[in-house]
PDB file of N, CA and C in Angstrom:
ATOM      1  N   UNK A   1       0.821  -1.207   0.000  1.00  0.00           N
ATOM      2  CA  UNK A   1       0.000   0.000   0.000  1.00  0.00           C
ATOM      3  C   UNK A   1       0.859   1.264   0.000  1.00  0.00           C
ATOM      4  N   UNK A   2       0.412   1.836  -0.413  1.00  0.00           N
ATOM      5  CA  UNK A   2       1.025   3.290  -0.671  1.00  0.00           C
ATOM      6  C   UNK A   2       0.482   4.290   0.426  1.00  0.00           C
ATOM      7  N   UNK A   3       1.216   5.208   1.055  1.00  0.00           N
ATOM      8  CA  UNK A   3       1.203   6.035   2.408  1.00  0.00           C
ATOM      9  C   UNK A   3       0.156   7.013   2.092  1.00  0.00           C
ATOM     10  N   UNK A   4      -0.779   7.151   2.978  1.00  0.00           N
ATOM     11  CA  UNK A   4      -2.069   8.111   2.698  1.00  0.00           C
ATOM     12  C   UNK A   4      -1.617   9.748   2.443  1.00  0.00           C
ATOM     13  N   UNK A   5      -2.656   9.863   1.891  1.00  0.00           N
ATOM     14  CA  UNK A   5      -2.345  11.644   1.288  1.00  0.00           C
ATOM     15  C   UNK A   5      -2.620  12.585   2.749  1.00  0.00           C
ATOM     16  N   UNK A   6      -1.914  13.459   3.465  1.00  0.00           N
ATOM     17  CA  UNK A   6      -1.925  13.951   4.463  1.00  0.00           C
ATOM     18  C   UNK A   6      -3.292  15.424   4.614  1.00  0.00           C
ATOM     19  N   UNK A   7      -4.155  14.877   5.867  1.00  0.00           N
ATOM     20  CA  UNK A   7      -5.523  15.939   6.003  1.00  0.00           C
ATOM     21  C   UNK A   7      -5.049  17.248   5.644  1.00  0.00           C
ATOM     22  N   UNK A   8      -6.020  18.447   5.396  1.00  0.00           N
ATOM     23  CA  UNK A   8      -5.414  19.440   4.811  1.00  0.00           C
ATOM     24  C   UNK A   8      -6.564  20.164   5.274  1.00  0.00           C
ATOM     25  N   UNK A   9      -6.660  21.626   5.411  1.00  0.00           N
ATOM     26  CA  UNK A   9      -7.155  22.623   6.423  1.00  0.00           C
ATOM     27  C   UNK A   9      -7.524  22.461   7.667  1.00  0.00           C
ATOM     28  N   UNK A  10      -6.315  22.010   8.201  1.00  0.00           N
ATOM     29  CA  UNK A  10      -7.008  21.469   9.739  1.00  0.00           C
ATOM     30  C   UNK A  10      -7.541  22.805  10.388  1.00  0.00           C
ATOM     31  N   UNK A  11      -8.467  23.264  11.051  1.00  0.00           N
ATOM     32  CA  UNK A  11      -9.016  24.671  12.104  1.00  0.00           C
ATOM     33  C   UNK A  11      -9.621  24.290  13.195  1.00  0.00           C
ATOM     34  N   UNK A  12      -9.622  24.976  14.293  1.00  0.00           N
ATOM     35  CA  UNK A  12      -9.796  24.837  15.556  1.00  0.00           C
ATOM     36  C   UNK A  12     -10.613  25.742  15.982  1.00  0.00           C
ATOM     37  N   UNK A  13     -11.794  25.454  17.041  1.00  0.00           N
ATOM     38  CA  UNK A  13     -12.483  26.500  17.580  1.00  0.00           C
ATOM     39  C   UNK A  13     -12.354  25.655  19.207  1.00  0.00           C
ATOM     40  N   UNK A  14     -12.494  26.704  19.910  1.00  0.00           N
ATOM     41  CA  UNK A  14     -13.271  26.641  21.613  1.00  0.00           C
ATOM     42  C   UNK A  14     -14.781  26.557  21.997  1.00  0.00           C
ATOM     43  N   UNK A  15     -14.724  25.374  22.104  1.00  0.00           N
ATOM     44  CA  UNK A  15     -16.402  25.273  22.177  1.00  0.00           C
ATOM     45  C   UNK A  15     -16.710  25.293  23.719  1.00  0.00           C
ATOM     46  N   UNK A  16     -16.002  25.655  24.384  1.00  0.00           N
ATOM     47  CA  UNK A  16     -15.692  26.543  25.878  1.00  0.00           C
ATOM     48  C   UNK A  16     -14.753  26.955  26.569  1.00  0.00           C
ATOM     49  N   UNK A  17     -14.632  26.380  27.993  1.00  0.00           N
ATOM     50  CA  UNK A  17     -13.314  26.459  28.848  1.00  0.00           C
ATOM     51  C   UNK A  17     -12.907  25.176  29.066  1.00  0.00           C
ATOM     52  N   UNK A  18     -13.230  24.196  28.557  1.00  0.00           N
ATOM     53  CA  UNK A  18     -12.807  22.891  28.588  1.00  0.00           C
ATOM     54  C   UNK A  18     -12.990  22.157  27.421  1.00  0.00           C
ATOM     55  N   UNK A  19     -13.372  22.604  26.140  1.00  0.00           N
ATOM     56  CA  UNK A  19     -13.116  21.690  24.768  1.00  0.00           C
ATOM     57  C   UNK A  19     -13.020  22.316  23.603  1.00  0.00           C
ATOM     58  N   UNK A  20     -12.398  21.580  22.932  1.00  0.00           N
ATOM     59  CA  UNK A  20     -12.503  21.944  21.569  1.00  0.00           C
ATOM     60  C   UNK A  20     -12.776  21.565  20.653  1.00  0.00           C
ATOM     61  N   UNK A  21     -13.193  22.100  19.434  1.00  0.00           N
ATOM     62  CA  UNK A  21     -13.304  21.290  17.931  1.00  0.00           C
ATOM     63  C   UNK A  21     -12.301  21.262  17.051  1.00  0.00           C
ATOM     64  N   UNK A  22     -11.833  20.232  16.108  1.00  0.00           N
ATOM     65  CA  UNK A  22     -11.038  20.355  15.183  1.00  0.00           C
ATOM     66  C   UNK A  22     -11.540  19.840  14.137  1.00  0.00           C
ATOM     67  N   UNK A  23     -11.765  20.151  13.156  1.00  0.00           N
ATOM     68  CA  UNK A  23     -12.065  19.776  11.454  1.00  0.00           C
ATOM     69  C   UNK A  23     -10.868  20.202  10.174  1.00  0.00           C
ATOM     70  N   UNK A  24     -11.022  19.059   9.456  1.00  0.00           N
ATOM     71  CA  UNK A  24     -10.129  19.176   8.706  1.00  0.00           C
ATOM     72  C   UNK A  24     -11.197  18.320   7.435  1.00  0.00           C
ATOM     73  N   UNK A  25      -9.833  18.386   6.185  1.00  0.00           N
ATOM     74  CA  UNK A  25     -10.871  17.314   5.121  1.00  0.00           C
ATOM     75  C   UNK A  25      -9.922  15.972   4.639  1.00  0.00           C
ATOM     76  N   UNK A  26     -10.501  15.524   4.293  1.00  0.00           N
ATOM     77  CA  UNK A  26      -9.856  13.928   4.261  1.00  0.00           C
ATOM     78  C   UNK A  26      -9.393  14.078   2.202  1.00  0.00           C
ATOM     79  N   UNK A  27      -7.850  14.387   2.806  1.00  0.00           N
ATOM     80  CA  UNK A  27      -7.785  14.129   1.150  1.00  0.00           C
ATOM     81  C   UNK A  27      -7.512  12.926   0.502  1.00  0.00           C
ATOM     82  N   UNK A  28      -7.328  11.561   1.507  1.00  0.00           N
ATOM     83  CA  UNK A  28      -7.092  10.000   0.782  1.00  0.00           C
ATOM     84  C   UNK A  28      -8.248   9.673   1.095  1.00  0.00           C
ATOM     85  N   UNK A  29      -7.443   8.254   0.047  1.00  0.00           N
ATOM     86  CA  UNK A  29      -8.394   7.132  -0.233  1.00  0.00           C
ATOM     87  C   UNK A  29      -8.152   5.657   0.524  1.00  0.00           C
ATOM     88  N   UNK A  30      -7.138   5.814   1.004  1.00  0.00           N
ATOM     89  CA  UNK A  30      -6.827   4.567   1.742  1.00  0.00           C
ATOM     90  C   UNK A  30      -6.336   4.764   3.176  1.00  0.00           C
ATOM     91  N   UNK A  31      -6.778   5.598   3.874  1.00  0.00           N
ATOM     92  CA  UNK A  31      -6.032   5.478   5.429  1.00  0.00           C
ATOM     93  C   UNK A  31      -7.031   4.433   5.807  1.00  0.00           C
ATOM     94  N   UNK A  32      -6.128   4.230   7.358  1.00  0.00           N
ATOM     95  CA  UNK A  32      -7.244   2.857   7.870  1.00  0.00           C
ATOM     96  C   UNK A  32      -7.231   3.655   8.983  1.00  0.00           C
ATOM     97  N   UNK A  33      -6.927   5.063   9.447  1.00  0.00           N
ATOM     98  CA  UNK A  33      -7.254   5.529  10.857  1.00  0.00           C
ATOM     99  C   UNK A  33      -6.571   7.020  10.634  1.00  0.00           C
ATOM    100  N   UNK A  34      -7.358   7.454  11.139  1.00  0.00           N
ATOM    101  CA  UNK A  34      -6.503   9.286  12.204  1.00  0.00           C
ATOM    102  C   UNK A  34      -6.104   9.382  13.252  1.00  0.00           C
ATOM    103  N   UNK A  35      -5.226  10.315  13.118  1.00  0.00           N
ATOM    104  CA  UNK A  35      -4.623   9.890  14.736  1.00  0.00           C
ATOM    105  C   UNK A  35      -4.392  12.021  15.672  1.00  0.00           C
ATOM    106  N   UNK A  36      -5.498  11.821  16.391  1.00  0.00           N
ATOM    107  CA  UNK A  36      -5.229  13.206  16.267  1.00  0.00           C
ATOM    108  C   UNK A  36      -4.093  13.342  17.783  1.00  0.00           C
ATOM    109  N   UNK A  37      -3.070  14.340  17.533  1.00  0.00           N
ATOM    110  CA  UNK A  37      -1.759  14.518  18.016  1.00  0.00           C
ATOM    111  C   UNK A  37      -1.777  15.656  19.205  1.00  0.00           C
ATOM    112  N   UNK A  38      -1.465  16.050  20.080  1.00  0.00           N
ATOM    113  CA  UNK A  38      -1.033  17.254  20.650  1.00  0.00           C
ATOM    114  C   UNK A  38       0.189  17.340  21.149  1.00  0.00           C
ATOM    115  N   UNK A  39       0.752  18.454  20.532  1.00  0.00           N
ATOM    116  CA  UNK A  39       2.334  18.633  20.977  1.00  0.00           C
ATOM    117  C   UNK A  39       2.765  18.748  22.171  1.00  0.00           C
ATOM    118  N   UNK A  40       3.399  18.164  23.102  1.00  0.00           N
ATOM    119  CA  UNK A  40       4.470  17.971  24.207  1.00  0.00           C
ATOM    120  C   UNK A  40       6.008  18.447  23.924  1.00  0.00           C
ATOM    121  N   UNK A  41       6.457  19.726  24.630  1.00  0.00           N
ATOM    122  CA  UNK A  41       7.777  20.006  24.086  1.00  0.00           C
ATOM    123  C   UNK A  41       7.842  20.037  23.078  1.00  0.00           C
ATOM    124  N   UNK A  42       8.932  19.157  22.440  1.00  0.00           N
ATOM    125  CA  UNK A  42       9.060  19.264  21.085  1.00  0.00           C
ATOM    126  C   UNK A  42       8.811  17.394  20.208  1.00  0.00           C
ATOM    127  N   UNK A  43       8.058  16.966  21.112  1.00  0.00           N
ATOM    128  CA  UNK A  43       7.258  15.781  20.906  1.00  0.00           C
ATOM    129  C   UNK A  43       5.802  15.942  20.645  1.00  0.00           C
ATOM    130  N   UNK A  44       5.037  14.740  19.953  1.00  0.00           N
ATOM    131  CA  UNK A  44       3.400  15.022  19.825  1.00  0.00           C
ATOM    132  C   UNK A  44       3.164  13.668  20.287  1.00  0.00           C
ATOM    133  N   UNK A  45       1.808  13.717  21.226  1.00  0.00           N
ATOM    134  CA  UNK A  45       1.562  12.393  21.572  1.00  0.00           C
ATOM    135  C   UNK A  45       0.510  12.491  21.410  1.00  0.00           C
ATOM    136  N   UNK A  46      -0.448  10.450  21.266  1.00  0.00           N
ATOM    137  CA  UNK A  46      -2.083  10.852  20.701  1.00  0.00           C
ATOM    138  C   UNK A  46      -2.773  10.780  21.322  1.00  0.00           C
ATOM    139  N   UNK A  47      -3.697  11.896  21.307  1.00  0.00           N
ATOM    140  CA  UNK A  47      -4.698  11.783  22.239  1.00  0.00           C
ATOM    141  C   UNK A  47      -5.929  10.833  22.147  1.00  0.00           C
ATOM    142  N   UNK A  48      -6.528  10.897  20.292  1.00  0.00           N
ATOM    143  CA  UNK A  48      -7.043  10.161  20.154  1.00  0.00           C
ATOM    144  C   UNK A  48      -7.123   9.615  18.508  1.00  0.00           C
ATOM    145  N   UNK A  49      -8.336   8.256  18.263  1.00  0.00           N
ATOM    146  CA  UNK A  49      -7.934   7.246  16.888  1.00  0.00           C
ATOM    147  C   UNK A  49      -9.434   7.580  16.847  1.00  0.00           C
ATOM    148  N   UNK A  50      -9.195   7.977  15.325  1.00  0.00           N
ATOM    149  CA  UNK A  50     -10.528   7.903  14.511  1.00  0.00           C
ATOM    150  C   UNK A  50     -10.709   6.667  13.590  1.00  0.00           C
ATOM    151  N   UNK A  51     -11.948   6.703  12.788  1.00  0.00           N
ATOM    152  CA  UNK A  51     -11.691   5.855  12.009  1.00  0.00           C
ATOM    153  C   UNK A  51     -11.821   6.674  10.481  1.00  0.00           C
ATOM    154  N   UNK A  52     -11.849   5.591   9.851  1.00  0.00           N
ATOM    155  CA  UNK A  52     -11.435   6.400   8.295  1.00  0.00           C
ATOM    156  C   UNK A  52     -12.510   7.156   7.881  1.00  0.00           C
ATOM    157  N   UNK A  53     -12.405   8.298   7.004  1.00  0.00           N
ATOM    158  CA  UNK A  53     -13.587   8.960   6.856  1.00  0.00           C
ATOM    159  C   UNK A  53     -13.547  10.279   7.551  1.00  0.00           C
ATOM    160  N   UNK A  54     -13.269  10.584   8.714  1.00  0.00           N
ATOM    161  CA  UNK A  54     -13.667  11.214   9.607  1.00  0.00           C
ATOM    162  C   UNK A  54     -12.822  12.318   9.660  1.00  0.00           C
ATOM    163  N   UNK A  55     -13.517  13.415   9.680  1.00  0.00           N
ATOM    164  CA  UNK A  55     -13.634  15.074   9.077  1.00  0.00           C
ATOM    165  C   UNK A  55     -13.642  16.135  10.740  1.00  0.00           C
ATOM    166  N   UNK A  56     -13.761  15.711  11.574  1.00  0.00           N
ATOM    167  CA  UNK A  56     -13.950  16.427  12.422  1.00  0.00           C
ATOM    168  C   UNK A  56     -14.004  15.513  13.976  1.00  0.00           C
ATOM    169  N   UNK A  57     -13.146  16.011  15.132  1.00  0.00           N
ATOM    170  CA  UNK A  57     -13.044  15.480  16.251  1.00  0.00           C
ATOM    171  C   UNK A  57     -13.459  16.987  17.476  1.00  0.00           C
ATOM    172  N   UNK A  58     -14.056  16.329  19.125  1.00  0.00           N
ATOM    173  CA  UNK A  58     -14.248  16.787  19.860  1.00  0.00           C
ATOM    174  C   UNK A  58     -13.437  16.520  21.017  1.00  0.00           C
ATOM    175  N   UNK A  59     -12.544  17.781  21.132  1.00  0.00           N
ATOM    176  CA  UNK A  59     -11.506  17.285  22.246  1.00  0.00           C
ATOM    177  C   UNK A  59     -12.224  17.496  23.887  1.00  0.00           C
ATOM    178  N   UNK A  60     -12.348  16.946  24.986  1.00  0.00           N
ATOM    179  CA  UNK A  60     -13.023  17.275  26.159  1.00  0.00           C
ATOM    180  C   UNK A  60     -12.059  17.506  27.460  1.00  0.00           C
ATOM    181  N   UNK A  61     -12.238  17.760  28.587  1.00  0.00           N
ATOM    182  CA  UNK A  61     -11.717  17.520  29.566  1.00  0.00           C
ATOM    183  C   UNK A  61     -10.301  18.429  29.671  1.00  0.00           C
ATOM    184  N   UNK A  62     -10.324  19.473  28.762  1.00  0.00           N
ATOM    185  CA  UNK A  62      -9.263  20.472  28.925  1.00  0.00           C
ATOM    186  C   UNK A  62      -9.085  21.484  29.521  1.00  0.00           C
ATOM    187  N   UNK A  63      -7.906  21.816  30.272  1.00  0.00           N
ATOM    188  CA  UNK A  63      -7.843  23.232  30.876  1.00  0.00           C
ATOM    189  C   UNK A  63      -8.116  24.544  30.644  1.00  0.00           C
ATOM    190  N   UNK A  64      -9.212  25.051  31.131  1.00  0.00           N
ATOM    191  CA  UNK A  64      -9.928  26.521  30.978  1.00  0.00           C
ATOM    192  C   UNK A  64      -8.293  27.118  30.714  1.00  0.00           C
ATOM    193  N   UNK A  65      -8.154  28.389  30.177  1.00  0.00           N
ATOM    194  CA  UNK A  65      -7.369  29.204  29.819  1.00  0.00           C
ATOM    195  C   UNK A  65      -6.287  28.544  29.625  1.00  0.00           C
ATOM    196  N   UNK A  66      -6.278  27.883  28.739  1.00  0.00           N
ATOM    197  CA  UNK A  66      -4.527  27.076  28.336  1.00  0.00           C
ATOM    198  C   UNK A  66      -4.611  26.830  26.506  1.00  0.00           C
ATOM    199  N   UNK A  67      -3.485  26.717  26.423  1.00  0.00           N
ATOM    200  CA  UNK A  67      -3.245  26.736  24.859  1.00  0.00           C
ATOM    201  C   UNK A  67      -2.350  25.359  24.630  1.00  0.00           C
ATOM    202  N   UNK A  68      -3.117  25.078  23.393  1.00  0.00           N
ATOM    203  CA  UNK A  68      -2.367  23.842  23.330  1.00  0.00           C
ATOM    204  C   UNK A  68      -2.152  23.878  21.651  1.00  0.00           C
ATOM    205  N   UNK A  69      -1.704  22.643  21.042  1.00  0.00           N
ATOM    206  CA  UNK A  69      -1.077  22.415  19.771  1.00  0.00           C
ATOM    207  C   UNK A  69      -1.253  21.493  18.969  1.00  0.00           C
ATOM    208  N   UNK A  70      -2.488  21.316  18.036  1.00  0.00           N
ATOM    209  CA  UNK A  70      -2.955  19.742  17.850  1.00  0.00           C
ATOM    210  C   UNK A  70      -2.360  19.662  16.088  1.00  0.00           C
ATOM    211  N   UNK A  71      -2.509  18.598  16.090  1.00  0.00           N
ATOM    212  CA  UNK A  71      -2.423  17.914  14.267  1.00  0.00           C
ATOM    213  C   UNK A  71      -3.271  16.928  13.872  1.00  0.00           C
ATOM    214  N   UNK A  72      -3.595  16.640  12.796  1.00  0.00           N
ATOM    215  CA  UNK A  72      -4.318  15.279  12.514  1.00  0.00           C
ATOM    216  C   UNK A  72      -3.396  14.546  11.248  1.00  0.00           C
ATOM    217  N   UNK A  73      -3.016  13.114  11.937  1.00  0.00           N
ATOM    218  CA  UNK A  73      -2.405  12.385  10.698  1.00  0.00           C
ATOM    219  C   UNK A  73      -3.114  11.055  10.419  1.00  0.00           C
ATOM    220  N   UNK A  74      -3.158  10.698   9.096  1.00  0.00           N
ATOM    221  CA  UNK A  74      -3.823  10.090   8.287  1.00  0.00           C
ATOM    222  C   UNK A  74      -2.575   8.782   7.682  1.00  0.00           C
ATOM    223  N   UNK A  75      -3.501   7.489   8.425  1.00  0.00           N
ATOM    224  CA  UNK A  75      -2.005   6.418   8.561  1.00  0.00           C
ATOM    225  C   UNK A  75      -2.671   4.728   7.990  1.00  0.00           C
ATOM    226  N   UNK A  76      -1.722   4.081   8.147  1.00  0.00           N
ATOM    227  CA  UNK A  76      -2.553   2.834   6.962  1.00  0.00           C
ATOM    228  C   UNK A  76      -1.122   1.939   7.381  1.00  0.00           C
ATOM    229  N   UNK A  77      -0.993   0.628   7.002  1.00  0.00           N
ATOM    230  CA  UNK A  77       0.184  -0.109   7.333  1.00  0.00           C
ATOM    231  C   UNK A  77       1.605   0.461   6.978  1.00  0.00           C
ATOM    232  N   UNK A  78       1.086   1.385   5.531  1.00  0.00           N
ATOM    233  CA  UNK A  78       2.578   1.664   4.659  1.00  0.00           C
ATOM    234  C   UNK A  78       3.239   3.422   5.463  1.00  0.00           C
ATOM    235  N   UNK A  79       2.219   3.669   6.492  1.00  0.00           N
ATOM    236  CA  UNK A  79       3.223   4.799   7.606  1.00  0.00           C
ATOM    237  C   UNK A  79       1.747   5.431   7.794  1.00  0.00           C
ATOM    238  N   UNK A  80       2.737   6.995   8.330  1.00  0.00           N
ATOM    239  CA  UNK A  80       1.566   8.101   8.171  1.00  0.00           C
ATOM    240  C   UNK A  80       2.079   9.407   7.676  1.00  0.00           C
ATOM    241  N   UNK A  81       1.099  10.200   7.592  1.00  0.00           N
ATOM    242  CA  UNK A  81       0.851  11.804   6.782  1.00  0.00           C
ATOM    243  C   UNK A  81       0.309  12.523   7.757  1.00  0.00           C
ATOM    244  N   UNK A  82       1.040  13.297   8.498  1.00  0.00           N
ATOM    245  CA  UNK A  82       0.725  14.220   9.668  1.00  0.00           C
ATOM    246  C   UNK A  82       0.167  15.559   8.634  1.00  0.00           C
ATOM    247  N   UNK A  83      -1.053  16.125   9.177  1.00  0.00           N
ATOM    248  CA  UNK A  83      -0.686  17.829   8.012  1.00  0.00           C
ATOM    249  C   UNK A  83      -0.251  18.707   9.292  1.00  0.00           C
ATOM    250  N   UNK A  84      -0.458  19.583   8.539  1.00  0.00           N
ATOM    251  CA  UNK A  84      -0.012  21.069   9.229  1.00  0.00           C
ATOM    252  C   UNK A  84      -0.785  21.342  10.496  1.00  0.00           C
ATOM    253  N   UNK A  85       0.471  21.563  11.461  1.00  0.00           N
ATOM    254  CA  UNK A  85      -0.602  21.874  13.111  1.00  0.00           C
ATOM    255  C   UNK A  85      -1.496  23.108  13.263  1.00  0.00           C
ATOM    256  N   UNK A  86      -2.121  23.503  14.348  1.00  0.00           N
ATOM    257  CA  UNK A  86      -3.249  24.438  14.579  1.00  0.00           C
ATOM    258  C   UNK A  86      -2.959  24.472  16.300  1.00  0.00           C
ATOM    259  N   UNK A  87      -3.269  26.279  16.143  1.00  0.00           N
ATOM    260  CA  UNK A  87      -3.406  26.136  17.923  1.00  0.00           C
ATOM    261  C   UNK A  87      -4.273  26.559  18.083  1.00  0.00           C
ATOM    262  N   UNK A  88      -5.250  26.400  19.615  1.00  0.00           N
ATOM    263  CA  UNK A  88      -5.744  26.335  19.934  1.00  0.00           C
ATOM    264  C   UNK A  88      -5.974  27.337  21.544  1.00  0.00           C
ATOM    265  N   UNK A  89      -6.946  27.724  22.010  1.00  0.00           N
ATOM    266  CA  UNK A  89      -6.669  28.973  23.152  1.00  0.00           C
ATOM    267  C   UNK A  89      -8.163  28.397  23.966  1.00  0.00           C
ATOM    268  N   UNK A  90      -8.245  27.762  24.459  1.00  0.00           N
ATOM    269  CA  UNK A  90      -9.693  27.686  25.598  1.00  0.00           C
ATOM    270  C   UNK A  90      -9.857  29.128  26.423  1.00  0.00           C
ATOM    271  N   UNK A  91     -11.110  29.301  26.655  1.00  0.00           N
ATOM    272  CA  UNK A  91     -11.249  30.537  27.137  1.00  0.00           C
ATOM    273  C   UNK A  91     -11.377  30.458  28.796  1.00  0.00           C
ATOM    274  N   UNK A  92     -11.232  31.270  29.690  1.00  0.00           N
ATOM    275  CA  UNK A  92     -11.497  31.026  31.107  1.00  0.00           C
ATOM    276  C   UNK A  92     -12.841  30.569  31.596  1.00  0.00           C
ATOM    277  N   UNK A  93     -13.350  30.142  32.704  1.00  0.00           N
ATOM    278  CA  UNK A  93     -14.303  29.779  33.071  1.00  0.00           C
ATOM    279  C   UNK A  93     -15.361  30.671  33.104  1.00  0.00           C
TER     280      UNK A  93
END
């Protein structure tokens, strides 16, 4: 298999003081999962696995007034295709 084509306009909103939305669009045809990322230092670890198809995630359980750093990559046996990150700003309580 050939390595999936990497999501492309990923954007972010605050859908309060504790979550967020992220949408992006699915430009392959063969991933078998998403993997959405948030940056640590200068590491990204996953928070969570979608399944294929899937255009938009709801992050929960986050810190009122904190900023964080997400990505979505698009992965299949033959690797993955991280796109371009997005930040993100939760608002205070």
């Amino acid at each position: 298999p050939r390595v999936p084509a990497a999501p492309a306009g990923l954007a972010a909103r605050a859908l309060g003081p504790s979550a967020v939305e992220l949408t992006w669009r699915d430009l392959s045809d063969n991933e078998e999962e998403f993997r959405i990322e948030q940056k640590a230092g200068k590491t990204w670890r996953q928070v969570l696995v979608l399944p294929p198809g899937a255009t938009s995630a709801r992050l929960a359980g986050l810190r009122p007034d904190s900023t964080a750093t997400y990505r979505v990559s698009a992965r299949n046996a033959a690797g993955a295709a991280p796109g371009p990150p997005v930040t993100v700003r939760t608002p205070r309580k």
